[in-house]
Protein backbone atom coordinates (compact mmCIF):
# COMPACT_ATOMS: atom_id res chain seq x y z
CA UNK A 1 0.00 0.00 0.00
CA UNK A 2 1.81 3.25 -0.47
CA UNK A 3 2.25 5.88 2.09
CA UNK A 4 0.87 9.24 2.25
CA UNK A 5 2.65 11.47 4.92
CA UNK A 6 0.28 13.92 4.87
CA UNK A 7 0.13 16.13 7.82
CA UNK A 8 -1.27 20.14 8.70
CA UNK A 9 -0.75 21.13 5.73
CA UNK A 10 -3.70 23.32 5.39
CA UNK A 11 -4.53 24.48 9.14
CA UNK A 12 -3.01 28.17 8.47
CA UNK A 13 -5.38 28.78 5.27
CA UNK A 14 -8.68 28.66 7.83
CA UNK A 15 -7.23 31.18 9.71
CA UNK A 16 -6.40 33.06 6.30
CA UNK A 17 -9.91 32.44 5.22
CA UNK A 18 -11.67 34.20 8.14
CA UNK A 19 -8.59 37.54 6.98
CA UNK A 20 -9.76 37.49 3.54
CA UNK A 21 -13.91 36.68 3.84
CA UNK A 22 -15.89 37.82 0.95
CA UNK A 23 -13.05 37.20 -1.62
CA UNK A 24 -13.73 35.75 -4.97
CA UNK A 25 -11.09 34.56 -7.12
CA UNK A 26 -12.56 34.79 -10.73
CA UNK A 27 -9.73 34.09 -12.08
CA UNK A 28 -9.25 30.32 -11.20
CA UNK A 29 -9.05 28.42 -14.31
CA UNK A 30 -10.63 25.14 -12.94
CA UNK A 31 -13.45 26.50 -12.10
CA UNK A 32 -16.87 28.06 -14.11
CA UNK A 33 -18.50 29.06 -10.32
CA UNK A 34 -21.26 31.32 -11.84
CA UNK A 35 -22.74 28.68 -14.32
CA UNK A 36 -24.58 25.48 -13.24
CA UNK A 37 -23.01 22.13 -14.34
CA UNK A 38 -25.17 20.01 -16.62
CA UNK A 39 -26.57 17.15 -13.89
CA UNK A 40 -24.77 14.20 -13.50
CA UNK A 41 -26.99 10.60 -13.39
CA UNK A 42 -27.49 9.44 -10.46
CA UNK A 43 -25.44 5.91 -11.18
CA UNK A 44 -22.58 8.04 -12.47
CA UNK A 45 -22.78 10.14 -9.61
CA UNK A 46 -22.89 6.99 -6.93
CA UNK A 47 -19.75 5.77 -9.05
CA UNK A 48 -17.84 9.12 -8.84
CA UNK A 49 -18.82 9.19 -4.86
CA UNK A 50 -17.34 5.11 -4.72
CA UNK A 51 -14.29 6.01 -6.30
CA UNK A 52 -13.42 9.20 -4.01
CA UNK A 53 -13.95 7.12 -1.09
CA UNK A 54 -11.98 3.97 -2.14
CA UNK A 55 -8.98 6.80 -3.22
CA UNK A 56 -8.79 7.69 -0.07
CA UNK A 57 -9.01 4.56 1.99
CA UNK A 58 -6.75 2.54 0.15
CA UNK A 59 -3.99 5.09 -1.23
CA UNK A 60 -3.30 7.37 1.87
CA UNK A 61 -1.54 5.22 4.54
CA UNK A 62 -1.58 7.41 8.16
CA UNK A 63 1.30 5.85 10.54
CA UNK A 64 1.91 6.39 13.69
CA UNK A 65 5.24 8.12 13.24
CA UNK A 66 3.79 11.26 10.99
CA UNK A 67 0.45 11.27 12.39
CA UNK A 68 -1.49 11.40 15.57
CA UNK A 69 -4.66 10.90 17.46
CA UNK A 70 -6.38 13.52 15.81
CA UNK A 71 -5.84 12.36 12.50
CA UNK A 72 -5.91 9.12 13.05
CA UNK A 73 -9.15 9.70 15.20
CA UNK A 74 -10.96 11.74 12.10
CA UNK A 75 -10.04 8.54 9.74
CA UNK A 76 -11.85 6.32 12.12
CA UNK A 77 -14.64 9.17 11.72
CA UNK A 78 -15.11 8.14 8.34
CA UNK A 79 -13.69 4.44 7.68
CA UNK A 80 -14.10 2.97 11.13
CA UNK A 81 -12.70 -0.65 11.43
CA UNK A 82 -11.78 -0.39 7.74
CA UNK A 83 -9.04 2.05 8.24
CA UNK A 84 -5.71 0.74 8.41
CA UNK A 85 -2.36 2.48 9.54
CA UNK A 86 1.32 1.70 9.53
CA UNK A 87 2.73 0.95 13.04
CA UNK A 88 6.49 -0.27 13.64
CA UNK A 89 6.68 -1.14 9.45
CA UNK A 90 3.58 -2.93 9.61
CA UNK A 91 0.18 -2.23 8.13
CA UNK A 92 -2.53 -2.42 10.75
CA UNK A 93 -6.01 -2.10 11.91
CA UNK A 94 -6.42 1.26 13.63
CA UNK A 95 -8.77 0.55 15.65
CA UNK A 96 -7.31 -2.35 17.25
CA UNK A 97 -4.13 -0.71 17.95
CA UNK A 98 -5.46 2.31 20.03
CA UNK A 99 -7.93 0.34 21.61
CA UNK A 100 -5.06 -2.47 22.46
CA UNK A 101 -3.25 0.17 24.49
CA UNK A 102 -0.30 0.86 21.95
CA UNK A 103 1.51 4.45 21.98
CA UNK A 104 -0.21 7.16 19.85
CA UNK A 105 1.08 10.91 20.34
CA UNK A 106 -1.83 13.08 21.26
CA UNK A 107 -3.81 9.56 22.35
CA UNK A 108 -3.93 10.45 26.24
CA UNK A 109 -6.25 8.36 28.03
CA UNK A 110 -6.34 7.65 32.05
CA UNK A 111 -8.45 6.33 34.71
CA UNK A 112 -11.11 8.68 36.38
CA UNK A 113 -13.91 8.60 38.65
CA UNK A 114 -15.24 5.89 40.59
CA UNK A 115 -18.64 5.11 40.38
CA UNK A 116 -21.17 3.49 42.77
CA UNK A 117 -21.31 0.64 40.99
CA UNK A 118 -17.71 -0.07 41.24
CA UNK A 119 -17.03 0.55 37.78
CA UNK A 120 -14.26 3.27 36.81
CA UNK A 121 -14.52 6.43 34.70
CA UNK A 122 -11.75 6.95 31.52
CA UNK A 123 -10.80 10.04 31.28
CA UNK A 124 -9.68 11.55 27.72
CA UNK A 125 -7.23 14.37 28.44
CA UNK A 126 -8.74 17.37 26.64
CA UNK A 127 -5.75 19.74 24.80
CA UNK A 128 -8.08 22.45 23.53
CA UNK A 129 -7.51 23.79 19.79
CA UNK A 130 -4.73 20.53 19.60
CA UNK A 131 -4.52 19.03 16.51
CA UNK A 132 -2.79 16.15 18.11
CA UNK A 133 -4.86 15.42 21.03
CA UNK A 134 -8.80 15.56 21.99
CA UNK A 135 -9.36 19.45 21.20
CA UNK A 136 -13.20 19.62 22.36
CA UNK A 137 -14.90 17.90 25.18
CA UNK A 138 -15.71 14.29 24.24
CA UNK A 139 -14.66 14.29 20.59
CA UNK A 140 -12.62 10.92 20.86
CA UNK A 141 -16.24 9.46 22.07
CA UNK A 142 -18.30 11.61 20.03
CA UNK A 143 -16.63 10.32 16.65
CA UNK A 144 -16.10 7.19 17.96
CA UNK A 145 -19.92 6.42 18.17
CA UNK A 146 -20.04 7.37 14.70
CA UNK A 147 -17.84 4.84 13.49
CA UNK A 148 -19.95 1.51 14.75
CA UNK A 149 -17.84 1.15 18.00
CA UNK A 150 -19.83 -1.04 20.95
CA UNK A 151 -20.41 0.23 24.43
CA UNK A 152 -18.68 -3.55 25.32
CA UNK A 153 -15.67 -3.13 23.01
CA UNK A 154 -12.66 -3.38 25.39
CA UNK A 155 -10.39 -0.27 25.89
CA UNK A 156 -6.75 -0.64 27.33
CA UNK A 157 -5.72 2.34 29.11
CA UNK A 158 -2.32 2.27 31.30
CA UNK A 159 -2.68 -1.39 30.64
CA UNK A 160 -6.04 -2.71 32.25
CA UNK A 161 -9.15 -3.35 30.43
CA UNK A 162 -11.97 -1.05 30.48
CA UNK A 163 -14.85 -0.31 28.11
CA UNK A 164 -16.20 2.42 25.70
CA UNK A 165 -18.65 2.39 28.08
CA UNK A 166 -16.55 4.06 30.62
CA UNK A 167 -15.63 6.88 28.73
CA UNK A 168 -19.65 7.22 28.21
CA UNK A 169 -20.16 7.01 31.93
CA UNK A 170 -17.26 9.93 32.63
CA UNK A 171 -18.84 12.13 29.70
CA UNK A 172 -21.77 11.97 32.16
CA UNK A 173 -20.96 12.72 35.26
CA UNK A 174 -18.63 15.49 33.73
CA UNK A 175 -21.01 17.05 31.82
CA UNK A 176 -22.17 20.95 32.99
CA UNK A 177 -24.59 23.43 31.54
CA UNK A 178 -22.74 26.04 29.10
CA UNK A 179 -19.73 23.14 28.13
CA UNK A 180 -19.31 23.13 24.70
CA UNK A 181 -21.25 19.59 24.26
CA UNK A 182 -21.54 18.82 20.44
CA UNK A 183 -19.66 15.44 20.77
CA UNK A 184 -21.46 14.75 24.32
CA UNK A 185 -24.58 14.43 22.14
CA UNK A 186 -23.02 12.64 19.46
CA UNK A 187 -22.50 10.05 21.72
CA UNK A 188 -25.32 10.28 23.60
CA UNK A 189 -28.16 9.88 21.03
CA UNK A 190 -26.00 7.27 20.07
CA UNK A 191 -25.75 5.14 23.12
CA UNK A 192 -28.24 6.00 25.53
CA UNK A 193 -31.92 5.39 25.52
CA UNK A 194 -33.99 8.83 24.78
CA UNK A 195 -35.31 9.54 28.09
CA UNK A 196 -32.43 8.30 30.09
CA UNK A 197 -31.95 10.87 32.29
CA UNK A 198 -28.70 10.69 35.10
CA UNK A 199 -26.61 13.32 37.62
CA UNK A 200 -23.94 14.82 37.02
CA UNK A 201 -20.98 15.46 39.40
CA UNK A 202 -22.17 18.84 40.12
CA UNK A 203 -25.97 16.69 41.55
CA UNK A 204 -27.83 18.45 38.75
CA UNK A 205 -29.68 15.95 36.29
CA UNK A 206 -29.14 15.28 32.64
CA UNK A 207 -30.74 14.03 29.56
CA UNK A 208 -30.63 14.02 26.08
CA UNK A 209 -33.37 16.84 25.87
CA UNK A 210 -31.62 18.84 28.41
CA UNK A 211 -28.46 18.67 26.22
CA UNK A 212 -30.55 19.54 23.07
CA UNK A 213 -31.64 22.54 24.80
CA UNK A 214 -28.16 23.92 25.71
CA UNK A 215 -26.64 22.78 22.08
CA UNK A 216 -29.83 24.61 20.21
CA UNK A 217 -29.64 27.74 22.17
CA UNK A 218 -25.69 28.96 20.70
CA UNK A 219 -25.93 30.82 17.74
CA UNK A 220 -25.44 29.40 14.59
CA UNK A 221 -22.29 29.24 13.54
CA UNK A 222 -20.91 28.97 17.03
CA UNK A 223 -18.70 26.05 18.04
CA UNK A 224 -16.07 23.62 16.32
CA UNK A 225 -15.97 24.28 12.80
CA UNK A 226 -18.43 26.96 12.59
CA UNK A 227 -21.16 24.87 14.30
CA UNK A 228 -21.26 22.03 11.68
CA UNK A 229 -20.52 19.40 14.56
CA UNK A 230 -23.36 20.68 16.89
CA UNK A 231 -25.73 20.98 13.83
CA UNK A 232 -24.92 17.08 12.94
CA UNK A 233 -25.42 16.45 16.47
CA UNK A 234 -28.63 18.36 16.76
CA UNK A 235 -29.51 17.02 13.54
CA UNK A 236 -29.02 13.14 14.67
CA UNK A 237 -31.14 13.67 18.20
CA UNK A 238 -34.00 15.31 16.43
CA UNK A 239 -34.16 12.19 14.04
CA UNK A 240 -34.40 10.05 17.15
CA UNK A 241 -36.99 12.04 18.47
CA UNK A 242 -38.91 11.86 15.69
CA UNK A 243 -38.86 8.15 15.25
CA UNK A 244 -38.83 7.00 18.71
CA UNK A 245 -41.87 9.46 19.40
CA UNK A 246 -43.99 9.33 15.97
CA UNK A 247 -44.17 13.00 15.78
CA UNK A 248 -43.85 15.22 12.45
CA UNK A 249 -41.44 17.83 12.71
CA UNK A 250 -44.47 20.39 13.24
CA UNK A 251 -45.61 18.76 16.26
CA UNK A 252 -42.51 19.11 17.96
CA UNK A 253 -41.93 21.82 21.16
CA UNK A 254 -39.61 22.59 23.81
CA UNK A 255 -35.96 22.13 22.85
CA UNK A 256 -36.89 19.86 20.46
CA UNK A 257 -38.80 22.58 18.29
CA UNK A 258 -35.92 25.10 19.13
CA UNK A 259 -33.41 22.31 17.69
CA UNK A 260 -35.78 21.69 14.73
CA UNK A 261 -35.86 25.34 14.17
CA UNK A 262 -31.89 26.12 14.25
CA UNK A 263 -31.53 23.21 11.52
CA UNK A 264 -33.87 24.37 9.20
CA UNK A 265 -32.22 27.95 9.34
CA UNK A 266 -29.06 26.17 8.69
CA UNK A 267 -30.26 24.84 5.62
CA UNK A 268 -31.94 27.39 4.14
CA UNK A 269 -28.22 29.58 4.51
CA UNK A 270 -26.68 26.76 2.87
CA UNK A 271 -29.09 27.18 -0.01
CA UNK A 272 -29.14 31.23 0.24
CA UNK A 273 -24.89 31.08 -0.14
CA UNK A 274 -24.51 28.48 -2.66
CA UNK A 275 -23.15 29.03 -5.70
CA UNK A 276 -24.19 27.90 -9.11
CA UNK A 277 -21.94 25.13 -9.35
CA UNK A 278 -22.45 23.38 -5.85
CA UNK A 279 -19.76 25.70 -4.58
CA UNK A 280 -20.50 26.08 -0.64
CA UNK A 281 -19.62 29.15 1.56
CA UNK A 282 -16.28 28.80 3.19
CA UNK A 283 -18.36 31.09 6.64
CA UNK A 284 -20.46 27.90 6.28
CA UNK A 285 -23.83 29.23 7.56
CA UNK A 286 -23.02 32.90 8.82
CA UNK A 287 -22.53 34.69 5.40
CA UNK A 288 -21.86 33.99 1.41
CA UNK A 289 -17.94 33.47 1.08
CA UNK A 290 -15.97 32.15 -2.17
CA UNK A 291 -12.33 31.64 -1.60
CA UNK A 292 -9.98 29.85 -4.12
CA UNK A 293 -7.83 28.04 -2.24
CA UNK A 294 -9.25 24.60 -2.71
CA UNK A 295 -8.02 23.27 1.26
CA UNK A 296 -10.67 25.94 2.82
CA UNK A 297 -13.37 24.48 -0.02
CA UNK A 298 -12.42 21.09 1.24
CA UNK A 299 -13.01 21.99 4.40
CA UNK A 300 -16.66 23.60 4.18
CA UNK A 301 -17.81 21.22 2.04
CA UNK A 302 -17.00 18.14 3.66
CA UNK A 303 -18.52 19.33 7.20
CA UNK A 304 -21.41 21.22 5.42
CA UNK A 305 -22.13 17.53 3.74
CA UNK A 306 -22.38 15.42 7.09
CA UNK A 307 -24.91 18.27 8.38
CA UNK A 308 -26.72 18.10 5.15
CA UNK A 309 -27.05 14.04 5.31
CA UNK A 310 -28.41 14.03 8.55
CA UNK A 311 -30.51 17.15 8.46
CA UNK A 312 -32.37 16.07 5.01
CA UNK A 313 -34.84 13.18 3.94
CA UNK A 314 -33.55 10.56 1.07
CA UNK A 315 -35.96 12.44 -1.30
CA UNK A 316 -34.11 15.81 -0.29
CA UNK A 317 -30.77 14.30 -0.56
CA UNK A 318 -31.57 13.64 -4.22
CA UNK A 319 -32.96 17.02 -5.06
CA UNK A 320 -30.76 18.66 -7.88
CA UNK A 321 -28.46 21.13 -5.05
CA UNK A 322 -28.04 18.38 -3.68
CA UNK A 323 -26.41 16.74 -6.50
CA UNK A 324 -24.67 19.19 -7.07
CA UNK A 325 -22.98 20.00 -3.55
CA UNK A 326 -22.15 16.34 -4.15
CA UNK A 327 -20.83 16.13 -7.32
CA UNK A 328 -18.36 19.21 -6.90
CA UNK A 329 -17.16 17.90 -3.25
CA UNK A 330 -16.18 14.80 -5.94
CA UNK A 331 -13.96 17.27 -7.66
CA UNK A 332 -12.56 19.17 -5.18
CA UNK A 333 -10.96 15.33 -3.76
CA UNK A 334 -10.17 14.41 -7.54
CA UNK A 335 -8.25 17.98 -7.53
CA UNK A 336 -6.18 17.05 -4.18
CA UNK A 337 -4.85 13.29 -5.24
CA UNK A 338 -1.62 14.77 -5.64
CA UNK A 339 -1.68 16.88 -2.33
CA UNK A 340 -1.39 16.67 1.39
CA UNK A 341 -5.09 17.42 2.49
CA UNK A 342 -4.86 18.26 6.35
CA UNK A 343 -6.35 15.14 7.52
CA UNK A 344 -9.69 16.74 9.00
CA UNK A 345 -10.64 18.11 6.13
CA UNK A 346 -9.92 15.16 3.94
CA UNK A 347 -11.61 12.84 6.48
CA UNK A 348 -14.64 14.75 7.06
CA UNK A 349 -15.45 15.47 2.97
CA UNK A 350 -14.89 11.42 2.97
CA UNK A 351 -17.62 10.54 5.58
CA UNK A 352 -20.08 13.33 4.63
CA UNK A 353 -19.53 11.13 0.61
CA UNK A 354 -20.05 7.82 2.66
CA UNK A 355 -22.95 9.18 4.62
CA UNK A 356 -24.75 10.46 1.71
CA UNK A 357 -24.12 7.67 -0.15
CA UNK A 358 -25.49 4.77 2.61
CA UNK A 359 -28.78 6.90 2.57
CA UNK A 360 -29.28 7.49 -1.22
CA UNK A 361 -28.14 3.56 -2.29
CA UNK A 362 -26.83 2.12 0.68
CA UNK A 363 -23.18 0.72 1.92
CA UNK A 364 -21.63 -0.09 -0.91
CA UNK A 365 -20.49 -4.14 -0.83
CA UNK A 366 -16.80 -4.18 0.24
């Protein structure tokens, strides 16, 4: 398999994005941004999607020398027990390895609380805006429940078995009103029954609604990468709700409705700030941007995609934007084969393309 050493190769041009918002390079020859592409058929379109993912599975090799957690952590994201790394000149499953115990830089897990029912707490050691460690509260768990990871799978830490299900129970207990909680809910709309509710360390108690509520009340565009994380999150508890409970969107209330209501805003800026050619804003949901460098495209359109394939029905997912968001996300990772994507980026365009495709035609057979 060959390697890929890619590494941060694009983390200064988000910063340089925010500098130069409302740019628009018209003179970038590979692109035609003001003129809609003819529509691509569906089965060419679930082909192009296939062969962007395979690309990047199978031809960029992480290892555990140029990368860390947090890439490594993003590729399990999108690939989950599929992804494989090099470790000590061998080619392994990355998911085994960090849950075996073996050394990962930024990969800094300990022991925590005890709990009355004997049971003990992991702690993942948060390094806020790393991008080799857990930068937001619960993100390892958060994009870990993603990635079809068990409450029961065993977790090594300083070499004694624990659980997944310990780092659940310590997102719990540590949990307090005004965290930033995106990958809390992840996880626990994920794992936990709907109207499990539990106390926290502090004695106040929890849910899933109460966490809805706090998450639906920041402004949009607040949070990790311009509040695409707590909009998927949102997105995915709202879907719960509304299976679990047999309601319709309009009969919703509460935190619920106020979750409902921040996700259909969400949308409609995605629409508002598109541009002709499936181009999305690199502010995401706060304003219309168009920059040329093709990393901060990468970026937006990858995150804006999970959202997206969360937030909309399978009929929506096949409306015409749609298609195109799709289609041009497609080009942007055909245009960065030869590159070094920065690995969140690159992982996050890759499961937003596996998302949508599961819910348009379903996993593809491996």
């Amino acid at each position: 398999m060959p390697r890929w050493n890619f590494r941060l190769a694009f983390s200064p041009l988000i910063l340089l994005c925010v500098i130069i918002a409302g740019c628009k390079d018209q003179d970038d020859a590979t692109d035609n941004i003001d003129q809609p592409p003819a529509l691509i058929a569906p089965d060419a379109l679930r082909a192009r999607i296939d062969d962007a993912i395979k690309y990047t599975l199978n031809q960029r090799l992480m290892n555990t020398r140029d990368q860390a957690a947090w890439q490594i952590v993003h590729g399990l994201e999108a690939f989950g027990r599929d992804l494989k790394i090099e470790a000590d000149g061998e080619t392994v499953g990355a998911l085994d390895y960090l849950f075996q115990g073996n050394p990962l830089k930024g990969w800094l897990l300990r022991p925590g609380d005890k709990f009355p029912d004997g049971s003990t707490g992991i702690i993942a050691v948060l390094e806020p805006g790393s991008k080799t460690g857990e930068g937001h509260p619960d993100q390892w768990l958060g994009y870990l429940s993603q990635c079809g990871v068990q409450l029961d799978d065993p977790l090594v830490v300083g070499g004694t078995t624990h659980h997944v299900r310990d780092l659940l129970n310590q997102a719990k207990w540590d949990i307090y009103d005004g965290m930033e909680a995106s990958w809390t809910l992840m996880a626990a709309t994920t794992f936990l029954p709907l109207d499990e509710k539990w106390k926290a360390k502090d004695g106040q108690e929890w849910s899933i609604e109460r966490i809805v509520k706090m998450e639906a009340a920041q402004p949009l565009g607040s949070g990790g990468c311009y509040g695409s994380h707590r909009l998927y999150a949102l997105s995915l508890a709202v879907n719960r709700c509304l299976k679990e409970t047999g309601k319709r969107p309009d009969q919703l209330n509460g935190a619920w409705l106020a979750a409902q209501e921040r996700i259909t805003l969400a949308i409609e800026r995605v629409k508002e700030y598109k541009l002709p050619d499936g181009t999305l804003s690199t502010a995401f949901f706060t304003r219309p941007v168009y920059i040329s460098d093709i990393g901060s495209r990468l970026y937006a359109a990858g995150h804006t995609l999970e959202f997206l394939d969360v937030a909309l029905s399978r009929d929506e997912l096949a409306d015409d934007w749609m298609v195109q968001v799709v289609n041009r996300l497609c080009d942007l990772l055909d245009q960065t084969r030869d590159m070094n994507p920065e690995c969140g980026m690159l992982y996050h365009a890759s499961h937003g393309l596996m998302l949508y495709r599961n819910a348009r035609w379903g996993a593809p057979v491996k």
